[in-house]
Protein backbone atom coordinates (compact mmCIF):
# COMPACT_ATOMS: atom_id res chain seq x y z
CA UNK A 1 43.41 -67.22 0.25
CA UNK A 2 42.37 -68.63 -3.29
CA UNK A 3 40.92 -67.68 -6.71
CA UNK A 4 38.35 -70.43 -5.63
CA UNK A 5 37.81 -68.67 -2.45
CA UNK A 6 37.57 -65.43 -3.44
CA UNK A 7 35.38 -65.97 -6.67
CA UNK A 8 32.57 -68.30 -4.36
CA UNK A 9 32.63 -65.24 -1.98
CA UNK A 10 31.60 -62.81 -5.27
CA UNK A 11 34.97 -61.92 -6.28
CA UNK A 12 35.04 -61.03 -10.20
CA UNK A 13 38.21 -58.81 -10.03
CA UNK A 14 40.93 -60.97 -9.34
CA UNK A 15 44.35 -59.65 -11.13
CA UNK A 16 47.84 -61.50 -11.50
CA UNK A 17 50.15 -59.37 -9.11
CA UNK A 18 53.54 -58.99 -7.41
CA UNK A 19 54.73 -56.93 -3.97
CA UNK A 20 56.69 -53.75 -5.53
CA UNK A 21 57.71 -52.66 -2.10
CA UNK A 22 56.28 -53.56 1.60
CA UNK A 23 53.22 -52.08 1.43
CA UNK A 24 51.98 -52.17 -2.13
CA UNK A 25 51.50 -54.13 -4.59
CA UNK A 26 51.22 -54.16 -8.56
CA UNK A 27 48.39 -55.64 -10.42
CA UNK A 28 49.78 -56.95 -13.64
CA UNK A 29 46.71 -57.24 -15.67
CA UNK A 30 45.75 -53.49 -15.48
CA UNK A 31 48.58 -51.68 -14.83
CA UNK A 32 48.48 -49.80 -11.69
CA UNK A 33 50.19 -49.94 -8.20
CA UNK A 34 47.76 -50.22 -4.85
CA UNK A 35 48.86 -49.35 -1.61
CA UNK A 36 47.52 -51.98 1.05
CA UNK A 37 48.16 -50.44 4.16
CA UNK A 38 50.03 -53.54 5.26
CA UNK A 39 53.52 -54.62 5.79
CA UNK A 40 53.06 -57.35 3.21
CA UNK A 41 55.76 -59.87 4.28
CA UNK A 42 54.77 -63.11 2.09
CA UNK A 43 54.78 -63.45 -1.78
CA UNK A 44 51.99 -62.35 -3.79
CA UNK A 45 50.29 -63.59 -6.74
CA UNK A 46 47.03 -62.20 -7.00
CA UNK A 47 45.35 -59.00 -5.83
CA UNK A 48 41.19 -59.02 -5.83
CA UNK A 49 38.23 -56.32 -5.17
CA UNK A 50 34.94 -57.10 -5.43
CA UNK A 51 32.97 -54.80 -7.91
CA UNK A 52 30.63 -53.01 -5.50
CA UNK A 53 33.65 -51.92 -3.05
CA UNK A 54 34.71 -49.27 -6.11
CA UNK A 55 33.82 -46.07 -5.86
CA UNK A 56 33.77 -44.11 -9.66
CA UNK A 57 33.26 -40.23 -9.93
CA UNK A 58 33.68 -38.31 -13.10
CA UNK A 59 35.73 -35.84 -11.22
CA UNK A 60 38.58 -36.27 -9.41
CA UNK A 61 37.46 -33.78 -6.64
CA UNK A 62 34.64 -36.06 -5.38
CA UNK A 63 37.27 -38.60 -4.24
CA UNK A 64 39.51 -38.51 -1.41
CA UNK A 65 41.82 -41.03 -0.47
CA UNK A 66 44.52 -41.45 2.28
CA UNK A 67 45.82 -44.39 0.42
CA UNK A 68 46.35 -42.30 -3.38
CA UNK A 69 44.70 -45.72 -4.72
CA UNK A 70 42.67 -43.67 -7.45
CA UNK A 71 42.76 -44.34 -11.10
CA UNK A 72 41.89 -43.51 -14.70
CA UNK A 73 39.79 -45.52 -16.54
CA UNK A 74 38.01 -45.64 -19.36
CA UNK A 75 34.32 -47.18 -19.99
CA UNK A 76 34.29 -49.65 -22.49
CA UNK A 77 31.13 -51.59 -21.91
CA UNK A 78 27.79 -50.75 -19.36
CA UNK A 79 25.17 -53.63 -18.45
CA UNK A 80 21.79 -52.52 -17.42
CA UNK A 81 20.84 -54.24 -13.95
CA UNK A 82 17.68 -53.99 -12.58
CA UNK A 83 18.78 -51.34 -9.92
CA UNK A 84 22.47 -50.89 -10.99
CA UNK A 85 24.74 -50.46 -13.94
CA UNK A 86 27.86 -52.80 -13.94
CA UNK A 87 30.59 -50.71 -15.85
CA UNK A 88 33.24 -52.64 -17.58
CA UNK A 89 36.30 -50.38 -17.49
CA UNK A 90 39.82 -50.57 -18.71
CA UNK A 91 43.05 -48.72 -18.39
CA UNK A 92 43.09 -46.15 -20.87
CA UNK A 93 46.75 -46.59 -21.96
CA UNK A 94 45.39 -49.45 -24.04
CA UNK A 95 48.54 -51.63 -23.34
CA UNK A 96 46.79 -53.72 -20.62
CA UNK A 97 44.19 -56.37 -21.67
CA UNK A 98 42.18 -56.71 -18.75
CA UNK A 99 38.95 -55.10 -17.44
CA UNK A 100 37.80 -54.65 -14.34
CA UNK A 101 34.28 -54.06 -13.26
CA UNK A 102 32.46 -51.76 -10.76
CA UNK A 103 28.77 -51.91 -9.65
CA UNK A 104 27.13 -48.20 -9.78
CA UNK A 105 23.92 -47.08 -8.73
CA UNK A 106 21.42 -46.02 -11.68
CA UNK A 107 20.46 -42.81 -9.48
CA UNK A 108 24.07 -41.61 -9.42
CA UNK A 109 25.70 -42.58 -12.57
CA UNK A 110 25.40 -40.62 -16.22
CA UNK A 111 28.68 -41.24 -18.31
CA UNK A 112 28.45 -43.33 -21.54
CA UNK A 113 31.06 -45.74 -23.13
CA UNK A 114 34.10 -44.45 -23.60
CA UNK A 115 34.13 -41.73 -20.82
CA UNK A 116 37.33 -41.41 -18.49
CA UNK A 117 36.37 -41.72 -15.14
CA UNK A 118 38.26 -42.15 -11.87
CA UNK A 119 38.04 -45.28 -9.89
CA UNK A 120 38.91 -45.45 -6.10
CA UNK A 121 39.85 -48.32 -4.34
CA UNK A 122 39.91 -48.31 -0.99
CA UNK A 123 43.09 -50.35 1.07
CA UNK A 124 40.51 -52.03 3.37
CA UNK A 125 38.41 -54.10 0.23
CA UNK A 126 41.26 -54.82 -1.27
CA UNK A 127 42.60 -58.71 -0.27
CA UNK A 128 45.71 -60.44 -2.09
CA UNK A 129 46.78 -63.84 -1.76
């Protein structure tokens, strides 16, 4: 229940955050809203996912999700990997200075810097403190 925590555990998306109503939550640094699932009754600060719990899809009809946590983004940097590429992606309103980054497979992945994708984010890999 700690940046510390979270980044020895492999954490590298950890965003400043508040509760916007009982069960979601706003991350500050890239602008977007996540439903938790949970009756969130303490304060929030910070709201974390770890970069191989995102799933990213060029189309929006390849994703489902109960929890309507899916978002634009656009690619703004790719790192080779030896089995995966580690997209660095941002919100494409440009207003927001943080990235966030997602861990794709090599077989499955094709877009280039600055494509839109979608990113979902499932309500059970997400953890706030």
């Amino acid at each position: 229940e700690s940046i510390t925590e979270a980044k020895i555990t492999g954490c590298t998306n950890i965003f400043k955050a508040y509760k916007n109503t009982s069960s979601s939550i706003y991350a500050e640094d890239i602008g977007y809203s996540f439903y938790v699932g949970d009756n969130i009754t303490k304060n929030i600060n910070y709201i974390g996912i770890r970069d191989h719990n995102i799933i990213i899809s060029s189309n929006l009809n390849n994703l489902t999700d109960i929890d309507n946590n899916i978002f634009k983004f656009k690619i703004v940097d790719i790192i080779e990997n030896p089995f995966t590429y580690t997209l660095i992606l941002k919100n494409p309103l440009n207003t927001f200075n943080e990235t966030i980054e997602a861990e794709v497979s090599k077989d499955s992945f094709s877009n280039k810097i600055n494509d839109i994708i979608y990113a979902q984010f499932k309500s059970e890999y997400l953890f706030y403190f």
